[in-house]
N, C-alpha and C. Protein backbone atom coordinates (compact mmCIF):
# COMPACT_ATOMS: atom_id res chain seq x y z
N UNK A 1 77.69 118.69 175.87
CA UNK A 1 76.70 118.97 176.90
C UNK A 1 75.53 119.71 176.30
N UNK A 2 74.36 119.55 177.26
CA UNK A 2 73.23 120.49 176.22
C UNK A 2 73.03 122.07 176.38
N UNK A 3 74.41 122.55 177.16
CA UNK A 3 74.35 123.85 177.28
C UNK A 3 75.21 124.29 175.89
N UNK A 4 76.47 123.19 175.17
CA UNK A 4 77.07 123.23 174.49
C UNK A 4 75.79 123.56 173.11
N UNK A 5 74.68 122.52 172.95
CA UNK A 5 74.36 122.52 171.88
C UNK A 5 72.93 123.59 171.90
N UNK A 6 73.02 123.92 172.87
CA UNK A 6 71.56 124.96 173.09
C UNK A 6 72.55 126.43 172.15
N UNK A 7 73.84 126.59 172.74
CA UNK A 7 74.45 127.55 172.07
C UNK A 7 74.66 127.14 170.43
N UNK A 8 75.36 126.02 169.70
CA UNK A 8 75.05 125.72 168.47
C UNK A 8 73.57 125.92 167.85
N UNK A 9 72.60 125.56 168.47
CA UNK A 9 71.39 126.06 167.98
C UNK A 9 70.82 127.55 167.89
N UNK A 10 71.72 128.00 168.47
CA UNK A 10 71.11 129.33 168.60
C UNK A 10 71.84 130.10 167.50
N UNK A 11 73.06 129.34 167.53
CA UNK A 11 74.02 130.30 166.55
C UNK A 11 73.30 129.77 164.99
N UNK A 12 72.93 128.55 164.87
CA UNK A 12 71.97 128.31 163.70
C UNK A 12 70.97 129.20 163.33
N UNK A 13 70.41 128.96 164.21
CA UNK A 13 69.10 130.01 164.35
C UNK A 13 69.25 131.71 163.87
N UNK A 14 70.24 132.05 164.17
CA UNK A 14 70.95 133.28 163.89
C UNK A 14 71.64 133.35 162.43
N UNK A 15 72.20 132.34 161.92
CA UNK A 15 72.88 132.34 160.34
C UNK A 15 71.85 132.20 159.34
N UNK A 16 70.42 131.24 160.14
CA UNK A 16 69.34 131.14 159.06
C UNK A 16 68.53 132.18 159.15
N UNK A 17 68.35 133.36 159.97
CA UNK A 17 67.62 134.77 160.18
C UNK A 17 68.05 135.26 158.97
N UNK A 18 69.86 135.49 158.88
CA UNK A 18 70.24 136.25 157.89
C UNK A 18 70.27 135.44 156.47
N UNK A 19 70.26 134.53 156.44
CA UNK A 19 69.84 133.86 155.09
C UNK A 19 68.08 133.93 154.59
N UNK A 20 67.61 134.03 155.94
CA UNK A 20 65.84 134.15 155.39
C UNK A 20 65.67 135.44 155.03
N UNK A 21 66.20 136.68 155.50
CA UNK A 21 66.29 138.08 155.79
C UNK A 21 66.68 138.34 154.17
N UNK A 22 67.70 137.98 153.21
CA UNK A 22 68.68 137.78 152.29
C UNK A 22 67.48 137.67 150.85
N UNK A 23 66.70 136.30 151.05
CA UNK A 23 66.31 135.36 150.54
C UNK A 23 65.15 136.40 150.38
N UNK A 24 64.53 136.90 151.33
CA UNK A 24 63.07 137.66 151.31
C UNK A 24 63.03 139.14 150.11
N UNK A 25 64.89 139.89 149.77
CA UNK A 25 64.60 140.38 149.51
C UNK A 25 64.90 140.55 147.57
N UNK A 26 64.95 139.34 147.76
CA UNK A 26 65.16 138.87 146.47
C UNK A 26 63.93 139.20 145.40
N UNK A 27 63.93 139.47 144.18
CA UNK A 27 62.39 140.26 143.32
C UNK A 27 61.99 139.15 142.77
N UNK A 28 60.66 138.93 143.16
CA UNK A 28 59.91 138.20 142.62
C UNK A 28 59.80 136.79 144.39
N UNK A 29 60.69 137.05 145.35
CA UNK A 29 60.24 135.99 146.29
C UNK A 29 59.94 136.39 147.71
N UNK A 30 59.51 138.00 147.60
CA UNK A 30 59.43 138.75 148.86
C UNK A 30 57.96 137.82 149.49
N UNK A 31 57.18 137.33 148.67
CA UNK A 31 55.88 136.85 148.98
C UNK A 31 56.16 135.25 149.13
N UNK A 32 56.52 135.04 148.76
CA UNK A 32 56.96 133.39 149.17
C UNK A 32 57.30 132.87 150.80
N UNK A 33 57.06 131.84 150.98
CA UNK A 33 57.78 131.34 152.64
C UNK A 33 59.01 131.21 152.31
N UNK A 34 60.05 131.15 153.55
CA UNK A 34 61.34 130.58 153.27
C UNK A 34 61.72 129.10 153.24
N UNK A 35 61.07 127.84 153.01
CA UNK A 35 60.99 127.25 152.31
C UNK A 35 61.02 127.41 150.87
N UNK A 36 59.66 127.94 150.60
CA UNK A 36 59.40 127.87 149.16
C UNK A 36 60.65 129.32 148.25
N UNK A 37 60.97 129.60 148.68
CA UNK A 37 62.33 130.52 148.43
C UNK A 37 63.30 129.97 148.02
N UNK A 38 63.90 128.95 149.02
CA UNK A 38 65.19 127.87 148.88
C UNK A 38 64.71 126.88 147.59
N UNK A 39 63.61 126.91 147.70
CA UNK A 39 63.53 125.61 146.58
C UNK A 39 63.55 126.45 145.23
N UNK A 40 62.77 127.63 145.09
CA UNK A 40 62.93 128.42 143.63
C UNK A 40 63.84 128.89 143.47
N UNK A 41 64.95 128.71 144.83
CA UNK A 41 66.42 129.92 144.39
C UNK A 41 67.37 128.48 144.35
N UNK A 42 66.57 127.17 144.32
CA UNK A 42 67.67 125.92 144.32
C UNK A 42 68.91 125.78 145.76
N UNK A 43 68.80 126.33 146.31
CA UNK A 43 68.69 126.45 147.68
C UNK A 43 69.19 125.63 148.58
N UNK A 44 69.74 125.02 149.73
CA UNK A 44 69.45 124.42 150.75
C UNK A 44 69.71 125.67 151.97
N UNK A 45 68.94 124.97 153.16
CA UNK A 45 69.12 125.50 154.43
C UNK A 45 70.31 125.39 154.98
N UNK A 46 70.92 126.61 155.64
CA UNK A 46 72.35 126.43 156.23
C UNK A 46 72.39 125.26 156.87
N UNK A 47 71.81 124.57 157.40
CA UNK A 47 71.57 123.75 158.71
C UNK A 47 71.96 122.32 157.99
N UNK A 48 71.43 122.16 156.46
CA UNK A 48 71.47 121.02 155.69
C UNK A 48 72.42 121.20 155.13
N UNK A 49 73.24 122.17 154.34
CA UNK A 49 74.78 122.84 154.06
C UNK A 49 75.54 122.03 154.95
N UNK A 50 75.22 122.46 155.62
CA UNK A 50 76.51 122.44 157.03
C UNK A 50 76.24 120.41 157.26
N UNK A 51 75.63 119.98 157.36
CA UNK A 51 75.08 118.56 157.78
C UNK A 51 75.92 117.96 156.55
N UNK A 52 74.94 118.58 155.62
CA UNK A 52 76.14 118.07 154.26
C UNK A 52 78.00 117.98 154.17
N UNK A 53 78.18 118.82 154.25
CA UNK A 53 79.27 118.68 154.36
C UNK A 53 80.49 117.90 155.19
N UNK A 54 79.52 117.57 156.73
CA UNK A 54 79.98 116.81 157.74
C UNK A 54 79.86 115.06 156.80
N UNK A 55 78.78 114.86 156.48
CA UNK A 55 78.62 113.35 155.48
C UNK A 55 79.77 113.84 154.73
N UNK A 56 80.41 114.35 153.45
CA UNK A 56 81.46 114.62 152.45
C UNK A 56 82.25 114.49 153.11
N UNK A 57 83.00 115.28 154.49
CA UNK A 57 84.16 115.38 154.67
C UNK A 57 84.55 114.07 155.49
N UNK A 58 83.47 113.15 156.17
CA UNK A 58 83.81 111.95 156.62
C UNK A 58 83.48 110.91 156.19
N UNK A 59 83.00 111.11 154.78
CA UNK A 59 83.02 110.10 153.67
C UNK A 59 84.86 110.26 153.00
N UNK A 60 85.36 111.47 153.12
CA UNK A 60 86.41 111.31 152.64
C UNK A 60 87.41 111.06 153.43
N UNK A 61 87.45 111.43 154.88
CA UNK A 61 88.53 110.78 155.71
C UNK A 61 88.76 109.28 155.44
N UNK A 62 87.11 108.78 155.41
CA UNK A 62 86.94 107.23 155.48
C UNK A 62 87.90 106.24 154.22
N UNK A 63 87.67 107.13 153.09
CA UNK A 63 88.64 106.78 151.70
C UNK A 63 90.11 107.55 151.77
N UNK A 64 90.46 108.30 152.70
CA UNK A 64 92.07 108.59 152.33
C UNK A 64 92.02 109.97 152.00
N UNK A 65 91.23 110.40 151.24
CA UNK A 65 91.07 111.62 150.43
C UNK A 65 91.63 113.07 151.34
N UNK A 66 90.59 113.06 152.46
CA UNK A 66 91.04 113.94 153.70
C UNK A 66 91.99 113.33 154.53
N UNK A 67 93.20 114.42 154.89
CA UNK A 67 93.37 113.67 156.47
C UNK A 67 92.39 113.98 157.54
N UNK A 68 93.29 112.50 158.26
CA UNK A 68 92.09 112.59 159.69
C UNK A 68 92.78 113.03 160.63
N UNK A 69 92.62 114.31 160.94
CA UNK A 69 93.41 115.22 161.70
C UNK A 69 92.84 114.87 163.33
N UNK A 70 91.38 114.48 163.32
CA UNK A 70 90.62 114.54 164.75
C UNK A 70 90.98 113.28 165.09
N UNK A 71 91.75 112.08 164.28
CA UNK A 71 91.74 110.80 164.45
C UNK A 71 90.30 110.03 164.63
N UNK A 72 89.87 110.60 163.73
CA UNK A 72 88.14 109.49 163.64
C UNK A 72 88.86 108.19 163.30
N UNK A 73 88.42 106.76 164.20
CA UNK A 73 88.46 105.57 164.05
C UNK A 73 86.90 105.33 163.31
N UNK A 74 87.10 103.92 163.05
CA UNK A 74 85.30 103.50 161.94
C UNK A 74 85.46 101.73 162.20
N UNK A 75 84.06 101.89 162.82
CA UNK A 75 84.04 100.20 162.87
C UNK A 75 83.14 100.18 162.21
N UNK A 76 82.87 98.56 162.22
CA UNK A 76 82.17 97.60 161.02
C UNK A 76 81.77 96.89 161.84
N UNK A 77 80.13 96.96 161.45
CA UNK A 77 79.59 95.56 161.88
C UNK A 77 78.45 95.35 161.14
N UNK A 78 77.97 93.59 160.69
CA UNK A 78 77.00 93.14 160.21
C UNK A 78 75.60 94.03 160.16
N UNK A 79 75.53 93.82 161.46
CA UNK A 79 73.99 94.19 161.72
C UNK A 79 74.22 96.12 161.29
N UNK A 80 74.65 96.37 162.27
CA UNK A 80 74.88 98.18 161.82
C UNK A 80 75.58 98.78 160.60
N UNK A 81 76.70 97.85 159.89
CA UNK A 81 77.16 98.80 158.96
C UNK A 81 78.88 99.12 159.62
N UNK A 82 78.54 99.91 158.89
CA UNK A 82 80.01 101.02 159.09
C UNK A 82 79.89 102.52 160.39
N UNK A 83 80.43 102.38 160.82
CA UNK A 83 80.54 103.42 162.14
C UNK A 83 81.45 104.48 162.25
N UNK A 84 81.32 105.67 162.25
CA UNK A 84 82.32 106.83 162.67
C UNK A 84 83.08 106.68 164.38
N UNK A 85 83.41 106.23 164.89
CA UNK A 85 84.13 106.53 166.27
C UNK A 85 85.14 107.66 166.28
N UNK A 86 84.42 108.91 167.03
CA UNK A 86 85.01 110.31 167.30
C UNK A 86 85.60 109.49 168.89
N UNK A 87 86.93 110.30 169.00
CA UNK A 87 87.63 110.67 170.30
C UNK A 87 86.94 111.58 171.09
N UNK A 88 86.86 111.30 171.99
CA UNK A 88 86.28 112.46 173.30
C UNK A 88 87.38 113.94 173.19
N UNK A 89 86.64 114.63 173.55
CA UNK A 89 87.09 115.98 173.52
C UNK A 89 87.46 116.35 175.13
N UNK A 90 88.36 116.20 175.23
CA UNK A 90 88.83 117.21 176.58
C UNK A 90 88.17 118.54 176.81
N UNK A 91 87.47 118.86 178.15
CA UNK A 91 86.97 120.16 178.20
C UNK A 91 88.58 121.32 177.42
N UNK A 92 88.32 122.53 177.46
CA UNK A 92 89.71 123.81 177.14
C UNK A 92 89.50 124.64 178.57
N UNK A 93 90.73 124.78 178.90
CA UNK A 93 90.60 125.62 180.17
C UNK A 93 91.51 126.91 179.35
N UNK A 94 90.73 127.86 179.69
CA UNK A 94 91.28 129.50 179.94
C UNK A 94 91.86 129.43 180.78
N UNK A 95 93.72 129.65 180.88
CA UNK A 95 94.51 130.30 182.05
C UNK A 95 94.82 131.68 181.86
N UNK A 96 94.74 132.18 182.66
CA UNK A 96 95.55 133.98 182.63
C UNK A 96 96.68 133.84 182.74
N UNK A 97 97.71 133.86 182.02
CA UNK A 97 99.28 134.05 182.01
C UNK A 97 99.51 135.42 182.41
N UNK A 98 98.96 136.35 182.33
CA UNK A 98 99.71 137.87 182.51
C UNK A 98 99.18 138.11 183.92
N UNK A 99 99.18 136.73 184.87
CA UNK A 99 99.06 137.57 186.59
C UNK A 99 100.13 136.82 187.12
């Protein structure tokens, strides 16, 4: 939902503060943008980290390497290629057991 991903963005937004915050006080790149920081410190943005790793880890379910714990299915087709098919996620309900 986009209340789901308004909160993922925000929590982004918040991990890359403290990585720009980090990055700024590094000697010799206090004057630099945080762009040009990531690229002289060789760098990527959490945001591309994290993206990255989602391509690796379902490049490797796809070969065996990982299990596929979420049960990702993958279709094939001509025109498109190769496809990830994620399972739907059931909302999680909070019950109170201790009333």
């Amino acid at each position: 939902s986009s209340g789901i991903n308004a909160e993922y963005g925000r929590d982004i937004q918040q991990l890359e503060s403290i990585q720009r915050t980090f990055t700024s006080r590094i000697d010799g790149c206090h004057n630099l943008s945080y762009w040009q920081r990531l690229r002289t410190l060789d760098l990527m943005s959490l945001q591309r980290r994290r993206e990255r790793y989602i391509i690796i880890h379902v490049w490797k379910i796809l070969h065996g390497v990982s299990p596929n714990v979420v049960n990702m299915q993958f279709s094939e087709t001509l025109r498109h290629g190769r496809r990830a098919v994620l399972p739907s996620i059931a909302p999680v309900l909070c019950v109170d057991t201790t009333a």
